[in-house]
N, C-alpha and C. Protein backbone atom coordinates (compact mmCIF):
# COMPACT_ATOMS: atom_id res chain seq x y z
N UNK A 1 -17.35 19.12 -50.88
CA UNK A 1 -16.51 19.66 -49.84
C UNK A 1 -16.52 18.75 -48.61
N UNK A 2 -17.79 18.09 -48.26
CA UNK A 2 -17.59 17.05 -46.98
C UNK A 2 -16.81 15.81 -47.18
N UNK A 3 -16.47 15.81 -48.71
CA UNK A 3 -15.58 14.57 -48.22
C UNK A 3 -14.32 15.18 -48.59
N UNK A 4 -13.84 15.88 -48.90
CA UNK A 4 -12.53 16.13 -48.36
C UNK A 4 -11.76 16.33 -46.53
N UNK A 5 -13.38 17.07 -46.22
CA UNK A 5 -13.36 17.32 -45.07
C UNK A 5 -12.89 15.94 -43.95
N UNK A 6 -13.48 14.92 -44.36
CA UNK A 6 -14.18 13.27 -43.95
C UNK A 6 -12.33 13.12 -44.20
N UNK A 7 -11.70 13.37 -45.77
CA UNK A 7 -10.49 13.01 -45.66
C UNK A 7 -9.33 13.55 -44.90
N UNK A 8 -9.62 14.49 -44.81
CA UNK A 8 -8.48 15.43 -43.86
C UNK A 8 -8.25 14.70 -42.55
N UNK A 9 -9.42 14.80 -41.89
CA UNK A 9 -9.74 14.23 -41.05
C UNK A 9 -9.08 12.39 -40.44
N UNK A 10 -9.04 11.85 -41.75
CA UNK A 10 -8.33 10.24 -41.70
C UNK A 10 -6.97 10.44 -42.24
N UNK A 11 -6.14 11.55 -42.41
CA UNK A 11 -5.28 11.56 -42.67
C UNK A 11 -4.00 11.82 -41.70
N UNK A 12 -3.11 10.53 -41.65
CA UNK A 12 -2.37 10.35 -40.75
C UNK A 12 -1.09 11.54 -40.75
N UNK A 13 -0.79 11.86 -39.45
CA UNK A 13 0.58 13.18 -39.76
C UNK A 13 1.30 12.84 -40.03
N UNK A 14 1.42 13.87 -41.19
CA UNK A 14 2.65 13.75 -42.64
C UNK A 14 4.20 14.07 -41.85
N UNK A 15 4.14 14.52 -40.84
CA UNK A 15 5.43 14.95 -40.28
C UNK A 15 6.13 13.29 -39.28
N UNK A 16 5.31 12.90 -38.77
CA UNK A 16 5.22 11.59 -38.10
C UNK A 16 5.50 10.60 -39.18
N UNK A 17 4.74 10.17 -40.12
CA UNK A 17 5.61 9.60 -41.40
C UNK A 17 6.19 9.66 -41.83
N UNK A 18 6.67 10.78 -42.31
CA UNK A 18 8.26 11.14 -42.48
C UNK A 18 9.70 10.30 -41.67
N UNK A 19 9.32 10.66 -40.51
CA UNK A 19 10.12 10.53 -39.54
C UNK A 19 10.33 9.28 -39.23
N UNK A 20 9.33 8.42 -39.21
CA UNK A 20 9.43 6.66 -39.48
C UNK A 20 9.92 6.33 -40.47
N UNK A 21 9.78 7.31 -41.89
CA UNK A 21 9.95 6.34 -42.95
C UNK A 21 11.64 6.95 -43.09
N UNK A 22 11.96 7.83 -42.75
CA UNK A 22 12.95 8.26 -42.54
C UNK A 22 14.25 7.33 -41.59
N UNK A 23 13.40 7.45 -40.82
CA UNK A 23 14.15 6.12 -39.65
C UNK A 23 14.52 4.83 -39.99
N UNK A 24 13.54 4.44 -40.74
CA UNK A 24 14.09 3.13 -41.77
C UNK A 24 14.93 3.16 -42.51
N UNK A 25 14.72 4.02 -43.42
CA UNK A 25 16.01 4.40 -44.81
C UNK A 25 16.93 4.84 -43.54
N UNK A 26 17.55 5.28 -43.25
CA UNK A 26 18.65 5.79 -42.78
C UNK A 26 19.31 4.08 -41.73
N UNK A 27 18.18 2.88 -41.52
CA UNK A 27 18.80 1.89 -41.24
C UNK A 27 18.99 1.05 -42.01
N UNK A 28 18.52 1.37 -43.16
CA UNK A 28 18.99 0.23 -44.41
C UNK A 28 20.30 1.09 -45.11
N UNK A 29 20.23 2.43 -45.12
CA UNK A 29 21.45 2.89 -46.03
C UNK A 29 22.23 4.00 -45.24
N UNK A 30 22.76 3.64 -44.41
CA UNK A 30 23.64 3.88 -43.59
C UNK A 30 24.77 5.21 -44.04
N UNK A 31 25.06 5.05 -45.28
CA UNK A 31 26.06 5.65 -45.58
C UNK A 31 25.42 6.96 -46.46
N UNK A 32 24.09 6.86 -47.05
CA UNK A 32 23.71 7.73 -47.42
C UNK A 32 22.23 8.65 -47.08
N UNK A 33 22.04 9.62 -47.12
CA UNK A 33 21.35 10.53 -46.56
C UNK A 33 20.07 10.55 -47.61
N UNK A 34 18.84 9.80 -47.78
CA UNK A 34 17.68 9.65 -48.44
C UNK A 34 16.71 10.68 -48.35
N UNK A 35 16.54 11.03 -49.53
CA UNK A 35 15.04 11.82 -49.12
C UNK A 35 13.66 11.89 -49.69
N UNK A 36 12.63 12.30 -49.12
CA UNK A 36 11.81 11.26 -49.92
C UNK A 36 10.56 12.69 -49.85
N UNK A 37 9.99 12.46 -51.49
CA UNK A 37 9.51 13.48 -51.96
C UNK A 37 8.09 13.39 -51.44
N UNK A 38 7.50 15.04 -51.98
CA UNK A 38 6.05 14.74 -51.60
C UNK A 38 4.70 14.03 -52.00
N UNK A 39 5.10 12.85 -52.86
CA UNK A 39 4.33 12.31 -53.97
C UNK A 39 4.66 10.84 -52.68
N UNK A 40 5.81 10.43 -52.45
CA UNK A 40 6.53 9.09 -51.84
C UNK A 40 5.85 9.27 -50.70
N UNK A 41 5.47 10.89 -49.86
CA UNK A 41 4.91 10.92 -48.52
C UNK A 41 4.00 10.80 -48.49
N UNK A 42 3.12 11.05 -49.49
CA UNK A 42 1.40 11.04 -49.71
C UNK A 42 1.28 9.62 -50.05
N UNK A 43 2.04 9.01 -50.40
CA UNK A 43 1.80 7.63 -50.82
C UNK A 43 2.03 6.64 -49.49
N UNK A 44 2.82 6.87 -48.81
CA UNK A 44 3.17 6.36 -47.39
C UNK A 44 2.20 6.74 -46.64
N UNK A 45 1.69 7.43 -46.81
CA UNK A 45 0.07 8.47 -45.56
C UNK A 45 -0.69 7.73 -46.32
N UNK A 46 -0.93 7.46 -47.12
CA UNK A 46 -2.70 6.65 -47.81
C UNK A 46 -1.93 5.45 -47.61
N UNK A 47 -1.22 4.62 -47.62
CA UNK A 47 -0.83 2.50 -47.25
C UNK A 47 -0.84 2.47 -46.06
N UNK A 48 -0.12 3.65 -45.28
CA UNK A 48 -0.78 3.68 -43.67
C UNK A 48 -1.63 3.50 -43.45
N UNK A 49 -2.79 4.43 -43.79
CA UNK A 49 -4.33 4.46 -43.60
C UNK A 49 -4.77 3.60 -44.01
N UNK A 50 -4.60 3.16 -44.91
CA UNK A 50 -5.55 1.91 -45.63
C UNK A 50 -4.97 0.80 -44.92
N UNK A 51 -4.04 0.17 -44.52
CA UNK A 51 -3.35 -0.91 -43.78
C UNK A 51 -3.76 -0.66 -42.37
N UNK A 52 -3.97 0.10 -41.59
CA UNK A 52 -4.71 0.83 -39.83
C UNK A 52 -6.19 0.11 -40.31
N UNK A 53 -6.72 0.70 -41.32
CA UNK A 53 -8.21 0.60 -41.92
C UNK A 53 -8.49 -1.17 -42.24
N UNK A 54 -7.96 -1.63 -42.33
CA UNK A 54 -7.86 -3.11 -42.74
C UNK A 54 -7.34 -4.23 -41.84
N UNK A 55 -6.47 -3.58 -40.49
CA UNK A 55 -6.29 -4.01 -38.91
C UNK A 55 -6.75 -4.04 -38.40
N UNK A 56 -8.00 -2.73 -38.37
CA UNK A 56 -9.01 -2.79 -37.42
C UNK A 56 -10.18 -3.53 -38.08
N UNK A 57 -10.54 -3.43 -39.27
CA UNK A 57 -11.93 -4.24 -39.45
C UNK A 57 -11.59 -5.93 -39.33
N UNK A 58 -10.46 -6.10 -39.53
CA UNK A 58 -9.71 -7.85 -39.21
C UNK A 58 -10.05 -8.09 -37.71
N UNK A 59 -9.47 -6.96 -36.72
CA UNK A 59 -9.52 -7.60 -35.02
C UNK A 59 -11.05 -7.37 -35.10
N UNK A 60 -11.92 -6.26 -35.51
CA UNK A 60 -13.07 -6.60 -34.92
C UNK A 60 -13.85 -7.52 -35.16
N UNK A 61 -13.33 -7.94 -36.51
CA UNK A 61 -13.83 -9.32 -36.71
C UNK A 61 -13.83 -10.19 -36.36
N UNK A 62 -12.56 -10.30 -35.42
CA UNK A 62 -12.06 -11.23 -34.60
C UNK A 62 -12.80 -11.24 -32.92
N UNK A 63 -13.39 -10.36 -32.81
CA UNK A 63 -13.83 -9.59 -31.52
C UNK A 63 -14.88 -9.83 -31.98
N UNK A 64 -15.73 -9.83 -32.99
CA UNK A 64 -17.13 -10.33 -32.69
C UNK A 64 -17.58 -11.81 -32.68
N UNK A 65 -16.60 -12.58 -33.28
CA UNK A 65 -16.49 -14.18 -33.06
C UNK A 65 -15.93 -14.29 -31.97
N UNK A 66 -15.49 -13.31 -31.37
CA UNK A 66 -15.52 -13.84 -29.64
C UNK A 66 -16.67 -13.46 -28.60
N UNK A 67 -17.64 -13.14 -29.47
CA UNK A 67 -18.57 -12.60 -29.16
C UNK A 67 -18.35 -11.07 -27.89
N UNK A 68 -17.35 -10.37 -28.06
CA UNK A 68 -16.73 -9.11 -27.52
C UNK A 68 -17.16 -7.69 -28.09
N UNK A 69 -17.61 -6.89 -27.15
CA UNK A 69 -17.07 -5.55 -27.94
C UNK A 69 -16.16 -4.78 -27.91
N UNK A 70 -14.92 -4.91 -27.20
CA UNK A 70 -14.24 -4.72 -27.26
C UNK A 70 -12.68 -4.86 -27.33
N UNK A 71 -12.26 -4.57 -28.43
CA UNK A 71 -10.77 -5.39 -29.10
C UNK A 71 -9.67 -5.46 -28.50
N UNK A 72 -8.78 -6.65 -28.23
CA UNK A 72 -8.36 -6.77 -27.11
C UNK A 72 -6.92 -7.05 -27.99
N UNK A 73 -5.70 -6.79 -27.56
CA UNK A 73 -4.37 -6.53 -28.19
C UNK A 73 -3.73 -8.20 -29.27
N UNK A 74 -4.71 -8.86 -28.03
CA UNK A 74 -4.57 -10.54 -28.84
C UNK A 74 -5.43 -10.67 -30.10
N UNK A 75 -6.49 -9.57 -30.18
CA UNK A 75 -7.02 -10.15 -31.65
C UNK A 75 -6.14 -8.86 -32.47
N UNK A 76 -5.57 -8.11 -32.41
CA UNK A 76 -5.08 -7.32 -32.98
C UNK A 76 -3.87 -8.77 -33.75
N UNK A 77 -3.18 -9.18 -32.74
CA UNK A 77 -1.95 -10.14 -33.04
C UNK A 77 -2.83 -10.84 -33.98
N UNK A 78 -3.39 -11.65 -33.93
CA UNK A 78 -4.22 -12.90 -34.63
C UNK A 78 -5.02 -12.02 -35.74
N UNK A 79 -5.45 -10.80 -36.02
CA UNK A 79 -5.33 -10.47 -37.47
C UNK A 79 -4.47 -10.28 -38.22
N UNK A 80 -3.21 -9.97 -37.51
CA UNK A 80 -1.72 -9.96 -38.25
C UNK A 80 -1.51 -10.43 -38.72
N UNK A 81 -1.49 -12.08 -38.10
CA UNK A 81 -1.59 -13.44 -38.69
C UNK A 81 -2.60 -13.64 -40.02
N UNK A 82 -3.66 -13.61 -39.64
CA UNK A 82 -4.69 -14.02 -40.42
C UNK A 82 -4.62 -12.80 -41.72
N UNK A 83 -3.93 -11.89 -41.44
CA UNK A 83 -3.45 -11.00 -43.04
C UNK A 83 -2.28 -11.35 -43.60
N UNK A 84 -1.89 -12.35 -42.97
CA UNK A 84 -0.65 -12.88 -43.41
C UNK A 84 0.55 -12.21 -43.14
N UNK A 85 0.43 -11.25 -41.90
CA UNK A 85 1.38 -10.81 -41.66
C UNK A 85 2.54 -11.17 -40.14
N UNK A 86 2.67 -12.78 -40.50
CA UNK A 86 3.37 -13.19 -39.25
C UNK A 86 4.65 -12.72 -38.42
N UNK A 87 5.07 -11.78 -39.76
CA UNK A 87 6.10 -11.36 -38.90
C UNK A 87 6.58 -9.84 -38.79
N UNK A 88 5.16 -9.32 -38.05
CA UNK A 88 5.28 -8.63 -37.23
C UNK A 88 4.37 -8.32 -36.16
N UNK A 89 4.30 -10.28 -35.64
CA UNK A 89 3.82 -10.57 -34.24
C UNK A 89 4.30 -10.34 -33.19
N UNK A 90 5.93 -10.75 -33.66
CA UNK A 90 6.78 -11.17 -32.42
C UNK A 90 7.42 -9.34 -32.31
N UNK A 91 8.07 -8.46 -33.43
CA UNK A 91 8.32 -7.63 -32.53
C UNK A 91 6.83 -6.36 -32.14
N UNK A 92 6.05 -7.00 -32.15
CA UNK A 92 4.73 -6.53 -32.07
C UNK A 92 4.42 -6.84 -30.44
N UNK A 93 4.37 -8.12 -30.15
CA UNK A 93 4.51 -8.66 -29.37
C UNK A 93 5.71 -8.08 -27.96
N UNK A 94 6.71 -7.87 -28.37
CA UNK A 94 7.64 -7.40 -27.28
C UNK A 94 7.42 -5.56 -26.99
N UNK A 95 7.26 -5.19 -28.25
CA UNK A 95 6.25 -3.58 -27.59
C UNK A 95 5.74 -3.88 -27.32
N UNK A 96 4.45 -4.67 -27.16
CA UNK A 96 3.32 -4.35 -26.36
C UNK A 96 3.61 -5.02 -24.97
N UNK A 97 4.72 -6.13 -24.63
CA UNK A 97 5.45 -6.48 -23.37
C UNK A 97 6.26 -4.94 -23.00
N UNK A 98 6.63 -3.92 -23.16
CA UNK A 98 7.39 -2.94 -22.78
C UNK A 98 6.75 -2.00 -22.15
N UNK A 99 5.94 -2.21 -23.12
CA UNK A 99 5.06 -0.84 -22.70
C UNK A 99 4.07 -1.53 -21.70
N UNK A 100 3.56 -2.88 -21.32
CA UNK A 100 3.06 -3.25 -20.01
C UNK A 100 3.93 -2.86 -19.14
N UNK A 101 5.33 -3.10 -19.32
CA UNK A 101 6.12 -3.17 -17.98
C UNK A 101 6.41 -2.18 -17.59
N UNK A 102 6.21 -0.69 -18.53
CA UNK A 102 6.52 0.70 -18.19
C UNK A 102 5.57 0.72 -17.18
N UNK A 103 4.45 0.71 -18.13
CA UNK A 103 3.30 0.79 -17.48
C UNK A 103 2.62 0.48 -16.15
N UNK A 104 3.28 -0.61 -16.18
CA UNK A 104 2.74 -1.14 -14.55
C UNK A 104 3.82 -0.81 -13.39
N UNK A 105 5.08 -0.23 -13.82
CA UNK A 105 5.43 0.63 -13.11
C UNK A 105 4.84 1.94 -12.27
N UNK A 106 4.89 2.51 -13.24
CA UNK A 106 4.53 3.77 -13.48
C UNK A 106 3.06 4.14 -12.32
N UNK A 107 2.07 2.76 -12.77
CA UNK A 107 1.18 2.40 -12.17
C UNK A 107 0.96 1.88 -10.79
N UNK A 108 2.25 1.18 -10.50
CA UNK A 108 2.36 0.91 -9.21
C UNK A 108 2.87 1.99 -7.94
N UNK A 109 3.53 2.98 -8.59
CA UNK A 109 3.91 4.62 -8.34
C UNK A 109 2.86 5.43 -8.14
N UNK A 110 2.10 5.30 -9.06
CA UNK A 110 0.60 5.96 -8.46
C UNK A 110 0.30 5.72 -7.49
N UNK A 111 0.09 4.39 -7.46
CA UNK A 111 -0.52 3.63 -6.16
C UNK A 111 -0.09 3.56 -4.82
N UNK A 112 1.90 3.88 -4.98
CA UNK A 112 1.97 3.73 -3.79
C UNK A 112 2.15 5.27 -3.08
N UNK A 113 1.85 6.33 -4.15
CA UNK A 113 1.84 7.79 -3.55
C UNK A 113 0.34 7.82 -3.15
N UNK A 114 -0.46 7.45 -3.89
CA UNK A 114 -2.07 7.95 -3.58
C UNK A 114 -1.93 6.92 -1.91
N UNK A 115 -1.54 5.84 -1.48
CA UNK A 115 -1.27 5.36 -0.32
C UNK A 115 -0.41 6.02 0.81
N UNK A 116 0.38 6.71 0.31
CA UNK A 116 1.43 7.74 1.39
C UNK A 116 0.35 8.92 1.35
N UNK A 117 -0.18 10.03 0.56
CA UNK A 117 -1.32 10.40 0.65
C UNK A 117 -2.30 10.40 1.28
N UNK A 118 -3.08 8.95 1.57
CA UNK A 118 -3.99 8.49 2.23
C UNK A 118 -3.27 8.60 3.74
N UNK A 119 -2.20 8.09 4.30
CA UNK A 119 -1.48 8.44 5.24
C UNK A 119 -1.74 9.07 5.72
N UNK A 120 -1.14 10.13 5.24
CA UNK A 120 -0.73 11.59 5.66
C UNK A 120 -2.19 12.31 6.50
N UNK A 121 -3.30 12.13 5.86
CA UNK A 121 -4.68 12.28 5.63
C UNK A 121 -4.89 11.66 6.79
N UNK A 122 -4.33 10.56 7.69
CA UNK A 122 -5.20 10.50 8.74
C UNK A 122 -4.64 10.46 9.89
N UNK A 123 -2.98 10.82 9.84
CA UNK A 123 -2.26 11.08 10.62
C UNK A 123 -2.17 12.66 11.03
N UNK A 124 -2.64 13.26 9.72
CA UNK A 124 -2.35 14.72 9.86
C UNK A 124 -3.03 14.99 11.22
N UNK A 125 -2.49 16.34 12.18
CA UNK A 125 -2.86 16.37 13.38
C UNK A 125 -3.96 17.21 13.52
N UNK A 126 -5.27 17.77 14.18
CA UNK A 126 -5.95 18.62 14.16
C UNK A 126 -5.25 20.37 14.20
N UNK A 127 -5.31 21.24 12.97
CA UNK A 127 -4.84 22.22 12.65
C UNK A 127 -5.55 23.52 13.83
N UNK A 128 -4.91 24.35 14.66
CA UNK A 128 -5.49 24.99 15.83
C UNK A 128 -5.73 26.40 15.30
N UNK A 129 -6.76 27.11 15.29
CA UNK A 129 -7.05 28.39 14.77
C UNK A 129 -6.59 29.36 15.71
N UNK A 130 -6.59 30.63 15.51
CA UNK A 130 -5.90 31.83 16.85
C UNK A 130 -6.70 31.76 18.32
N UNK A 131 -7.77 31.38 18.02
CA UNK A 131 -8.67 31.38 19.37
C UNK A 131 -8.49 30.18 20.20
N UNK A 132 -7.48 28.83 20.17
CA UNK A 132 -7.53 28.29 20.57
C UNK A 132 -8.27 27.08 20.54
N UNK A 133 -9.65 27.17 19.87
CA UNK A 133 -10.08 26.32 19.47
C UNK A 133 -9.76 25.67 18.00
N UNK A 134 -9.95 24.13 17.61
CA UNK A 134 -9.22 23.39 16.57
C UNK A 134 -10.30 23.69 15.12
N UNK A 135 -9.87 23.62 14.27
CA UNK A 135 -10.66 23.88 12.95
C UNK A 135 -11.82 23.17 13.19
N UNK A 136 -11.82 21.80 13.31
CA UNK A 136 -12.85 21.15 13.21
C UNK A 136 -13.98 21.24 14.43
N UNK A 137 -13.87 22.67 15.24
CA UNK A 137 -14.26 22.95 15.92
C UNK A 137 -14.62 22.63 17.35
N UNK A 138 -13.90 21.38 17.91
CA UNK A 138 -13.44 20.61 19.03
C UNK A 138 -12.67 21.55 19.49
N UNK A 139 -12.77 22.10 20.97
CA UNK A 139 -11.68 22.81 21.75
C UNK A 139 -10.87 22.31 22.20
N UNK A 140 -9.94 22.30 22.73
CA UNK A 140 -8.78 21.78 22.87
C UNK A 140 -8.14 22.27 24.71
N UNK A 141 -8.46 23.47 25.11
CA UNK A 141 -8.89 23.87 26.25
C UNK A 141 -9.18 22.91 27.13
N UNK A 142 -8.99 23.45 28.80
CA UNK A 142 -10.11 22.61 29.54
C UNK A 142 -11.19 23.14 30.15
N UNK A 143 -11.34 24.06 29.23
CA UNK A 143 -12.44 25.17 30.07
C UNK A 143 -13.81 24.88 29.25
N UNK A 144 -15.12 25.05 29.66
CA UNK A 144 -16.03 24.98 28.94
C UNK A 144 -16.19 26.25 28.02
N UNK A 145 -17.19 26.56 27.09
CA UNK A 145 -17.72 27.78 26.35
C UNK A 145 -17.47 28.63 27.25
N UNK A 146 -18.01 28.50 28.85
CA UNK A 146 -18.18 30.45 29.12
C UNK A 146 -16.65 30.28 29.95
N UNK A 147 -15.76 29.53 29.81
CA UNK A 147 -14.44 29.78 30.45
C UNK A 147 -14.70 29.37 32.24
N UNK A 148 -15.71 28.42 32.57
CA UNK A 148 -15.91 27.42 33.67
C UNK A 148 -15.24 26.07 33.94
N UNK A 149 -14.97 25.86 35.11
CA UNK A 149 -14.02 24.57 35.02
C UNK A 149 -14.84 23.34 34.52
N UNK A 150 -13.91 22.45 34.31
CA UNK A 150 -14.46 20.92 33.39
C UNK A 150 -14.78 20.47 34.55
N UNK A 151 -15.37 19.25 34.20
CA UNK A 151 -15.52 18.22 35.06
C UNK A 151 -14.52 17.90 35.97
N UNK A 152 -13.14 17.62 35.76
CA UNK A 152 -12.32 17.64 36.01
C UNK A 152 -11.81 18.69 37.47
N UNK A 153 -12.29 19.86 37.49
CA UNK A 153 -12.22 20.65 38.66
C UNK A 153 -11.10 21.34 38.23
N UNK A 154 -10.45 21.23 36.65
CA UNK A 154 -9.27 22.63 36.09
C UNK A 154 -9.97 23.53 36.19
N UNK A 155 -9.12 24.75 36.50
CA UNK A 155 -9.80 25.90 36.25
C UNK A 155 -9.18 26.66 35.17
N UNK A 156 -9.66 28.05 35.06
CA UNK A 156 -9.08 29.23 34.19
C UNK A 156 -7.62 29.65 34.44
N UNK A 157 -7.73 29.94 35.96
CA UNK A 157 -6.25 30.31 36.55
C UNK A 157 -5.32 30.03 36.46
């Protein structure tokens, strides 16, 4: 029973494969509507897995002759290669350029709200409670505690 469990577990979603492998056939055969059984989907879910399973032990291989622990998108490319799979560097290569450039959008948006944020934060003005005195407990008055004039010679009146 634990290794079914172990398999369930490495098994990529059958609904998500579909839908890729679907996406392909429908760009190679344009004119007709393909469908693909549950023997063709289970077979597409295990060459997935086993091809993911055989990418990653390639880059880390590649990552430990760089003496790294951790796998970096260039040894991912350069096991591609080295599985003989050159060509799908380049559009490999331009997703992973897209999704930087989303990304560092997206990222630079963070950055420049958590900065308007920070702003706000030290411009904000001291907030005044009903008694006159300010939250942060600085009075704002010119009267002392027992309602005596300041230094100043203001009075109450």
């Amino acid at each position: 029973m634990e290794k079914k469990i172990g398999a369930a577990i490495e098994e990529l979603p059958k609904t998500i494969v579909r839908r890729v492998v679907k996406e392909k056939l429908s760009q190679c055969s344009r004119d007709q509507d393909i469908s693909v059984n549950k023997d063709s989907l289970l077979a597409f879910c295990e060459s997935a897995r086993i091809f993911i399973h055989y990418l990653s032990a390639t880059s880390y291989d590649i990552c430990k002759e760089s003496k790294r622990q951790t796998i970096k998108a260039e040894d991912v490319l350069k096991a591609l290669e080295d599985m003989e799979f050159p060509e799908l560097v380049r559009p490999l290569k331009a997703s992973l350029n897209e999704f930087r450039r989303k990304n560092a959008g997206k990222k630079a948006a963070a950055s420049r709200e958590k900065e308007v944020k920070k702003k706000r934060k030290i411009e904000e003005p001291t907030v005044e409670g009903t008694d006159g005195e300010s939250v942060d407990g600085v009075g704002n008055d010119d009267n002392d505690e027992d309602g005596n004039e300041d230094e100043n010679g203001a009075s109450d009146d």
